[in-house]
N, C-alpha and C. Protein backbone atom coordinates (compact mmCIF):
# COMPACT_ATOMS: atom_id res chain seq x y z
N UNK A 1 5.13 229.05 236.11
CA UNK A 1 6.35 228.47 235.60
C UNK A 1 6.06 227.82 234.25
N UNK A 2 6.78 227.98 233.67
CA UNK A 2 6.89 227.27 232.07
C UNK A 2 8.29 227.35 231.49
N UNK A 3 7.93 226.51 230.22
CA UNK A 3 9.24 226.56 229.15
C UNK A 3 9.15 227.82 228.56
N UNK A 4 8.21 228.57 228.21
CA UNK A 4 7.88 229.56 227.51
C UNK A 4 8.76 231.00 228.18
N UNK A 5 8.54 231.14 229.43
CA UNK A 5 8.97 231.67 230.80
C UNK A 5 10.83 231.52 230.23
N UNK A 6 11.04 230.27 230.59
CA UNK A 6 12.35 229.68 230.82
C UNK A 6 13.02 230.30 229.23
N UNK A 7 12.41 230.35 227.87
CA UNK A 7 12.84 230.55 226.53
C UNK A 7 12.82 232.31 226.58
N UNK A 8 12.01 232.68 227.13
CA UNK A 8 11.98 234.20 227.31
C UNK A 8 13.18 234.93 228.04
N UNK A 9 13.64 234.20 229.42
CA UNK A 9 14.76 234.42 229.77
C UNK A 9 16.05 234.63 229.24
N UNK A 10 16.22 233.63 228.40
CA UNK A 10 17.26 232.70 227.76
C UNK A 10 17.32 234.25 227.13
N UNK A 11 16.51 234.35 225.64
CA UNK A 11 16.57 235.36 224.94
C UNK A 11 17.14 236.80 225.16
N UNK A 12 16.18 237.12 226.71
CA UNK A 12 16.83 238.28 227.36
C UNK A 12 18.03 238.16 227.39
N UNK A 13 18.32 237.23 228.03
CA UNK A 13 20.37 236.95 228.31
C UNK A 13 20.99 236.98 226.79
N UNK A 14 20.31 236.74 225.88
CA UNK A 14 21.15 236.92 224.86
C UNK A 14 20.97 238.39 223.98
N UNK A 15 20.03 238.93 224.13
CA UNK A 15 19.66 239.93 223.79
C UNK A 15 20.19 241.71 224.46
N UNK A 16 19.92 241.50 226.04
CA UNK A 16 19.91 242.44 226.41
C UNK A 16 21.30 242.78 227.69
N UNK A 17 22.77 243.33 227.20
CA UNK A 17 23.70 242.99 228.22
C UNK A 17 23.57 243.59 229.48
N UNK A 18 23.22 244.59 229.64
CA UNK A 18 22.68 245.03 231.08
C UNK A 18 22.21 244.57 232.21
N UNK A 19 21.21 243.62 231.33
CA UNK A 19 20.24 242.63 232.37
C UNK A 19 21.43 241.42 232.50
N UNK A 20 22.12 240.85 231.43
CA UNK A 20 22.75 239.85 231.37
C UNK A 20 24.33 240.33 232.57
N UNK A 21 25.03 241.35 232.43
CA UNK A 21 25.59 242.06 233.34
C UNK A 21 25.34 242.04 234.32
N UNK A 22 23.94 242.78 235.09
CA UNK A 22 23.41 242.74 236.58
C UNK A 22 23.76 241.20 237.02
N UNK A 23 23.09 240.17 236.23
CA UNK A 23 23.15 238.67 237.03
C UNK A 23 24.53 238.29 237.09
N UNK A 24 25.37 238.51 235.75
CA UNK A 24 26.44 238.40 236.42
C UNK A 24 27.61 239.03 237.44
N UNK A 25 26.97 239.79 238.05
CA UNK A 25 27.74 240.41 239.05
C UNK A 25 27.02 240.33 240.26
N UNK A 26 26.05 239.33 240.17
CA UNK A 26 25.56 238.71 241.68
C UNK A 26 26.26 238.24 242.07
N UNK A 27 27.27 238.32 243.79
CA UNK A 27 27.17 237.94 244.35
C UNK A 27 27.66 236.21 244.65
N UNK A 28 25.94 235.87 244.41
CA UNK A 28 25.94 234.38 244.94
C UNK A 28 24.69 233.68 244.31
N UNK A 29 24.20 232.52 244.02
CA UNK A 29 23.37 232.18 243.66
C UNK A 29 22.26 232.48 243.97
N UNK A 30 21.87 232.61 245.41
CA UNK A 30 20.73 233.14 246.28
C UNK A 30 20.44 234.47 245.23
N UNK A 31 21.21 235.54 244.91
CA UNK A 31 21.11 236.96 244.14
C UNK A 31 20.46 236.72 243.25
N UNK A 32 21.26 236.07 242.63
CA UNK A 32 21.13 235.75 240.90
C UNK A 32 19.68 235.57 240.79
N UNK A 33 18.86 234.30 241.67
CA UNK A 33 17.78 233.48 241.81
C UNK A 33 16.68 234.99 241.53
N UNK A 34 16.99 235.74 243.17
CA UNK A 34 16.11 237.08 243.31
C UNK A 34 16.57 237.61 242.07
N UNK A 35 17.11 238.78 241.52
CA UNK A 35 17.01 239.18 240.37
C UNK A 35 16.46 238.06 239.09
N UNK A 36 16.59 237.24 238.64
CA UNK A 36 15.62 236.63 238.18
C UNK A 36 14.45 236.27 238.31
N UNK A 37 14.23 236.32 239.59
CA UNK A 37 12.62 236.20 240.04
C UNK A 37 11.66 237.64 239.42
N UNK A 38 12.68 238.50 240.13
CA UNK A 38 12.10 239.92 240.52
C UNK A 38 12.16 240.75 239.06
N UNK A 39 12.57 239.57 238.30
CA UNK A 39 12.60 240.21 236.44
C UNK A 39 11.00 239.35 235.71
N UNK A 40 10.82 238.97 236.96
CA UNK A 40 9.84 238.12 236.48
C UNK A 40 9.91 236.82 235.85
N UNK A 41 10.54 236.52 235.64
CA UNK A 41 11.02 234.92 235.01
C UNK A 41 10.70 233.48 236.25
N UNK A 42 10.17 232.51 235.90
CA UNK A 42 9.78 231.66 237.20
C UNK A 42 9.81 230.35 236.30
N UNK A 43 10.74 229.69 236.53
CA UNK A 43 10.80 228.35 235.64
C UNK A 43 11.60 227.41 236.77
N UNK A 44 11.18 226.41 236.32
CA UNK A 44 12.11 225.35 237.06
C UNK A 44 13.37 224.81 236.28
N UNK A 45 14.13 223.66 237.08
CA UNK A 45 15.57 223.42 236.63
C UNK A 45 15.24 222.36 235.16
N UNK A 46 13.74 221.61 235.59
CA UNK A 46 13.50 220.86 234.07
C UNK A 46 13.21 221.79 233.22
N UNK A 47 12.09 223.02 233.02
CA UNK A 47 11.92 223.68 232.27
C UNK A 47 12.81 224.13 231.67
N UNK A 48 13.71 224.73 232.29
CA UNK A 48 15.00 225.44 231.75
C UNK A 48 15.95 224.37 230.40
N UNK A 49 15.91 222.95 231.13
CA UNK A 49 16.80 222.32 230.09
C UNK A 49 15.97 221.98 229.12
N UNK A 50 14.44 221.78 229.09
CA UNK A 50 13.73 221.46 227.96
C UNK A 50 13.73 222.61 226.99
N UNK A 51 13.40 224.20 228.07
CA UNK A 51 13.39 225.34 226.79
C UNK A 51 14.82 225.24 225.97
N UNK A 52 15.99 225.33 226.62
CA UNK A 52 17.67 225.05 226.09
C UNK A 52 17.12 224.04 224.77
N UNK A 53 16.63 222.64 225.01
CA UNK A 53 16.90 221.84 223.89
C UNK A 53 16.16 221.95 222.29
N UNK A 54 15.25 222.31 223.17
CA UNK A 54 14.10 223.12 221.89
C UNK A 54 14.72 224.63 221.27
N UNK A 55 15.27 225.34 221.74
CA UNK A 55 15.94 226.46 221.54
C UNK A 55 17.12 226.16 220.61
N UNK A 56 18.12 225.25 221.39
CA UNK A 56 19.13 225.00 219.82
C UNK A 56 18.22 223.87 219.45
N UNK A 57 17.63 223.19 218.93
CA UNK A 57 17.18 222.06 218.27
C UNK A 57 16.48 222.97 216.94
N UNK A 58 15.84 224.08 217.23
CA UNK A 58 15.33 224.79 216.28
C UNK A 58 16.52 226.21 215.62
N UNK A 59 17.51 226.41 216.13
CA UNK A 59 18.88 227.15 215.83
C UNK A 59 19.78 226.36 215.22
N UNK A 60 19.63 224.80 215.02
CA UNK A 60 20.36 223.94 214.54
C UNK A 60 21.49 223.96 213.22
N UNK A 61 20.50 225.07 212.47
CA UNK A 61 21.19 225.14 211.32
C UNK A 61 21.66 226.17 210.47
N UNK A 62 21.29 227.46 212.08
CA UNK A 62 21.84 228.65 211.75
C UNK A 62 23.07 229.61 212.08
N UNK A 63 23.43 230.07 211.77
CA UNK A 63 24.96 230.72 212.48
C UNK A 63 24.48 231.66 213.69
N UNK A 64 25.90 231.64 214.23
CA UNK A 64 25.56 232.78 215.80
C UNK A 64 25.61 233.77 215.29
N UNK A 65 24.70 234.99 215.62
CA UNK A 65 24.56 236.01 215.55
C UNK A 65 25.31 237.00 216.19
N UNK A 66 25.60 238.61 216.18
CA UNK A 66 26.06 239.35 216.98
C UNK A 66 26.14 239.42 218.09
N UNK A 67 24.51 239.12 219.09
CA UNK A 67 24.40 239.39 220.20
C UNK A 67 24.67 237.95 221.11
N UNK A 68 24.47 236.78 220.11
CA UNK A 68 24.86 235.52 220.75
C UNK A 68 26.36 236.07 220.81
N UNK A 69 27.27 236.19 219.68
CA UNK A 69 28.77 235.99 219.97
C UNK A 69 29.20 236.77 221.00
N UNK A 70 28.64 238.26 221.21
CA UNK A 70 28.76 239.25 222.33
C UNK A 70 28.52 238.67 223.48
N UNK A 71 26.93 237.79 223.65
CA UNK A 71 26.92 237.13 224.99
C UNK A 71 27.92 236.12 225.15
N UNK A 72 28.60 235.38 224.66
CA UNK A 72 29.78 234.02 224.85
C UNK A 72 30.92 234.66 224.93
N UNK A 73 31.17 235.88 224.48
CA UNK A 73 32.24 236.20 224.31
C UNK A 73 33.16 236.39 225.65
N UNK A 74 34.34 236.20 225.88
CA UNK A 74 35.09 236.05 226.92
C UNK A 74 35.22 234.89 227.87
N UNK A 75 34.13 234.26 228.25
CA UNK A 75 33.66 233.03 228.94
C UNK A 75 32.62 233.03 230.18
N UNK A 76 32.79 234.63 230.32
CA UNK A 76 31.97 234.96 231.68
C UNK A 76 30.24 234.48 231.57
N UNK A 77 30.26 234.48 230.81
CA UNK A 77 28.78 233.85 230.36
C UNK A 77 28.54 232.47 230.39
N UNK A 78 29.54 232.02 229.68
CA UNK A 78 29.45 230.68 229.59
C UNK A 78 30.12 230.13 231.09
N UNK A 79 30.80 230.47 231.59
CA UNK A 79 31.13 229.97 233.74
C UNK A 79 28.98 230.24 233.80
N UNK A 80 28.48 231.34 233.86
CA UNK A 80 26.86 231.36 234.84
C UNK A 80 26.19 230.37 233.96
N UNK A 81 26.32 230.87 233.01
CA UNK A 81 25.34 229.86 232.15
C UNK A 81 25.34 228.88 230.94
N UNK A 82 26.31 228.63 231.19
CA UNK A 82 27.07 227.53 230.23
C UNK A 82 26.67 227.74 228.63
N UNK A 83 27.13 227.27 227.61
CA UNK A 83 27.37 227.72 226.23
C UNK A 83 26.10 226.76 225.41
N UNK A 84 25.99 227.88 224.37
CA UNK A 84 24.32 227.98 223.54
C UNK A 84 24.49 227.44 222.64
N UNK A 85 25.24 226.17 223.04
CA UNK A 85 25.68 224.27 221.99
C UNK A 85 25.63 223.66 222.84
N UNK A 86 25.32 223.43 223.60
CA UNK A 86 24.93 222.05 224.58
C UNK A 86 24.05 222.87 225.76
N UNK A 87 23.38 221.75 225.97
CA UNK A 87 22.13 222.38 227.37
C UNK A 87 22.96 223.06 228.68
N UNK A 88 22.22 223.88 228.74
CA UNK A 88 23.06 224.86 230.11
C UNK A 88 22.89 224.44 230.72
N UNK A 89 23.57 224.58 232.03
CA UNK A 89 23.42 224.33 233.47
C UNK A 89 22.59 225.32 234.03
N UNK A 90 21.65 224.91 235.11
CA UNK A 90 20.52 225.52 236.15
C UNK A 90 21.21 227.12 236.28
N UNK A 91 20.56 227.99 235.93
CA UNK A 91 20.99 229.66 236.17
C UNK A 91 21.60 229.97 237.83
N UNK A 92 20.63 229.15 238.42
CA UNK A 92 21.27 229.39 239.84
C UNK A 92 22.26 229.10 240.37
């Protein structure tokens, strides 16, 4: 488990919609958890908000990109994993 782990995730979700797709069409949290496990990702609920703060703290002063606006776009993203301006809520 790490932040490193937890920042790698993050990225995927913003990077890659497929993967970001699959989790959101889990189910239930229990799903979500396994497909994130089983993607390999293993962080805890602190890790996660420390990688988040360091993540925008260092994005601070740049504009959203394509694949950020694609991932926010609609809200379905932001309901699992809350929005990439304030610390997200736990993936699970």
């Amino acid at each position: 488990m790490s932040i490193e782990n937890a920042k790698a995730f993050y990225n995927r979700m913003i990077e890659e919609k497929s993967f970001r797709t699959s989790l959101e069409a889990a189910p239930n949290s229990e799903e979500r958890h396994r497909l994130i496990q089983d993607a390999g990702y293993d962080f805890t609920e602190e890790e996660w908000q420390r990688a988040i703060i360091e993540i925008q703290s260092s994005n601070a002063d740049e504009e959203i990109n394509e694949e950020e606006l694609e991932a926010i776009a609609g809200g379905r993203f932001n309901v699992i994993y809350g929005s990439p301006w304030k610390p997200w809520p736990w993936p699970f």
